[in-house]
C-alpha atoms as a PDB file:
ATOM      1  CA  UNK A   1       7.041 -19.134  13.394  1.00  0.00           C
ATOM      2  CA  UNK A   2       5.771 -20.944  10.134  1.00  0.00           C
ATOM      3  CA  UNK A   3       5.932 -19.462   6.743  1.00  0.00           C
ATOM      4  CA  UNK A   4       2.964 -18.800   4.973  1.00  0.00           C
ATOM      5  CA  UNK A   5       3.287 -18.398   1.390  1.00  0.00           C
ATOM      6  CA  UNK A   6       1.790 -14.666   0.637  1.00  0.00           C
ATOM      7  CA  UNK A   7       0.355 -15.618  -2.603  1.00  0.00           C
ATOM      8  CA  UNK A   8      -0.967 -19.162  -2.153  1.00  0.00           C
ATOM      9  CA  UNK A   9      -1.225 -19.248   1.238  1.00  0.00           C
ATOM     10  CA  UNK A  10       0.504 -22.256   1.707  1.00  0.00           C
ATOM     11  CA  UNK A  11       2.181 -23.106   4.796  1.00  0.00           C
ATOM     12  CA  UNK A  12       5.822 -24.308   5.492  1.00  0.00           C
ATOM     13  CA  UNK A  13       7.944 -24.994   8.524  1.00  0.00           C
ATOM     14  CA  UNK A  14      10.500 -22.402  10.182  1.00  0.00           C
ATOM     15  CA  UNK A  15      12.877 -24.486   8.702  1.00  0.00           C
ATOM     16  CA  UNK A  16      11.588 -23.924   5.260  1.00  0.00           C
ATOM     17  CA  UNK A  17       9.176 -25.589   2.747  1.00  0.00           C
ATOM     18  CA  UNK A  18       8.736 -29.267   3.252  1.00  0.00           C
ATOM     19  CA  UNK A  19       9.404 -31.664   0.223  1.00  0.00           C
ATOM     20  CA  UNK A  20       6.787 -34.333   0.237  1.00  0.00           C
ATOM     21  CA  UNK A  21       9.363 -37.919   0.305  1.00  0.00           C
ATOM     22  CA  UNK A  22      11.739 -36.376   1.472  1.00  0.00           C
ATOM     23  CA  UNK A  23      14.364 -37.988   3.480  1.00  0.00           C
ATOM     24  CA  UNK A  24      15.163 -34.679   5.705  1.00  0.00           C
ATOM     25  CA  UNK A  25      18.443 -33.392   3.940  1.00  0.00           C
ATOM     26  CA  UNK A  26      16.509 -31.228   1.205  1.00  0.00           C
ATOM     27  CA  UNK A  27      17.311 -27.796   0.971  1.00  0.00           C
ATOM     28  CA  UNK A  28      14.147 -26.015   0.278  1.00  0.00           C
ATOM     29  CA  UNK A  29      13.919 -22.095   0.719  1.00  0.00           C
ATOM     30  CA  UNK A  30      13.216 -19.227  -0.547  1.00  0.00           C
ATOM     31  CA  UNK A  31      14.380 -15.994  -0.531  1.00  0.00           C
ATOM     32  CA  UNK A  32      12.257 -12.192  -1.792  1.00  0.00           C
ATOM     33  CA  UNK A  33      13.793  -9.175   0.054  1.00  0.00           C
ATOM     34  CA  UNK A  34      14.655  -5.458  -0.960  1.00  0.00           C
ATOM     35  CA  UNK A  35      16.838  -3.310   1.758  1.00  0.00           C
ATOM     36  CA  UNK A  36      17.656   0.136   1.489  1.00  0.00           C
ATOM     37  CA  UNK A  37      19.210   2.529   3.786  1.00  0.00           C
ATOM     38  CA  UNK A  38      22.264   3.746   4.640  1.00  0.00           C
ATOM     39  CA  UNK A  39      25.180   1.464   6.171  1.00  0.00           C
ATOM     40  CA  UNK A  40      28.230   3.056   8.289  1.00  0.00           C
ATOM     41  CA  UNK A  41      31.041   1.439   9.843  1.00  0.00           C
ATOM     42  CA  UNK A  42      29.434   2.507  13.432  1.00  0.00           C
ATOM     43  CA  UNK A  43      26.204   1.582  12.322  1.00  0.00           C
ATOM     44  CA  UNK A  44      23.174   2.161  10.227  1.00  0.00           C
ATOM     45  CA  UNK A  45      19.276   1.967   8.996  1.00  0.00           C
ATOM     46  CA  UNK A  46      17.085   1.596   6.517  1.00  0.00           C
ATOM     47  CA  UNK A  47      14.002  -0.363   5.675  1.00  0.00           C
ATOM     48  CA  UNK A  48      13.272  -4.105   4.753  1.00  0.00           C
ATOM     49  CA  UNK A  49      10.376  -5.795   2.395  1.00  0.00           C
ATOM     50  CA  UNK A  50      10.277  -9.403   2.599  1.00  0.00           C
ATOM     51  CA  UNK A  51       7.885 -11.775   0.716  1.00  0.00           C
ATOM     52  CA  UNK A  52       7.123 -15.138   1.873  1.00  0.00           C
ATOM     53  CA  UNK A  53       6.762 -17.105  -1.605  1.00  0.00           C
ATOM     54  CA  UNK A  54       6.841 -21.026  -1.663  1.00  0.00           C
ATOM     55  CA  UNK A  55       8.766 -22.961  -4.126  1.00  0.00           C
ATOM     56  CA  UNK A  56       6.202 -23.652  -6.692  1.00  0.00           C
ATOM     57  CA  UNK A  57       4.432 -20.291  -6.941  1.00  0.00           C
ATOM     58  CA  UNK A  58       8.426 -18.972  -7.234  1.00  0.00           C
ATOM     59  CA  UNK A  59       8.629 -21.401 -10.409  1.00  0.00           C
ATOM     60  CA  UNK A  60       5.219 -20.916 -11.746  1.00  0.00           C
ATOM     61  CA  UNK A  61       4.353 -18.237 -11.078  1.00  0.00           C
ATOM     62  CA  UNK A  62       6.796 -15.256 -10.070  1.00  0.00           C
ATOM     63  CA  UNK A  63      10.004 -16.843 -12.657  1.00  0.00           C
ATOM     64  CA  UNK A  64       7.938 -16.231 -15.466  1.00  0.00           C
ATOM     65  CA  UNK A  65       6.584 -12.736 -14.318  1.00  0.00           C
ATOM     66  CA  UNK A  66      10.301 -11.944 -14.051  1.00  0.00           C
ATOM     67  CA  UNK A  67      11.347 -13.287 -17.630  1.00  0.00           C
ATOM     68  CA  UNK A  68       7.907 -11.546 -18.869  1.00  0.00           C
ATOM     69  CA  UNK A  69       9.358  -8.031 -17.843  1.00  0.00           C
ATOM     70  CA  UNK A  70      12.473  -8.410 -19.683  1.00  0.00           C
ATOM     71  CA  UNK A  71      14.311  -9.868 -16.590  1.00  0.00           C
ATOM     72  CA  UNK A  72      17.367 -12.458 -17.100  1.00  0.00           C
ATOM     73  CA  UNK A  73      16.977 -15.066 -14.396  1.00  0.00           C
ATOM     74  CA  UNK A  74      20.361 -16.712 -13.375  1.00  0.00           C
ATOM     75  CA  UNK A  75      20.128 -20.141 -13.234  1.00  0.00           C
ATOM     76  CA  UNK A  76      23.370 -21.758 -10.796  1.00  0.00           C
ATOM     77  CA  UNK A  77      24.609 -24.466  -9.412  1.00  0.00           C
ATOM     78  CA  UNK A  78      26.204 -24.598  -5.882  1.00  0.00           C
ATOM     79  CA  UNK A  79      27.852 -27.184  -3.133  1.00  0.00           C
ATOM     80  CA  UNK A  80      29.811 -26.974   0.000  1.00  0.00           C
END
């Protein structure tokens, strides 16, 4: 299944959003979800809302939406 960015329309692989030059070892996703429910050790439910967004309309387009409504984005730096 290809993503399909939900504001653009842009489309990615299943693997996640291509980087043009890329030598195949870029990490390029992106990640929009809210879950709510209720969580038990035996089990549990809730509901899910996803949004597909690609990498630029996250950084031109929903980051400064976020920082326009008062939010602080966290900016970090990982590695394995």
């Amino acid at each position: 299944m290809k993503l399909t960015c939900d504001i653009c329309g842009k489309e990615g692989q299943p693997s996640g959003w291509p980087v043009q030059g890329g030598t195949g070892y870029e990490v390029n996703e992106t990640r929009v979800f809210f879950k709510t429910g209720h969580a038990f050790p035996e089990g549990g439910w809730g509901k899910e809302y996803e949004v597909e967004v690609c990498p630029q309309c996250f950084a031109e387009r929903l980051l400064p939406w976020l920082r326009s409504q008062g939010a602080a984005v966290r900016e970090a730096e990982w590695d394995y």
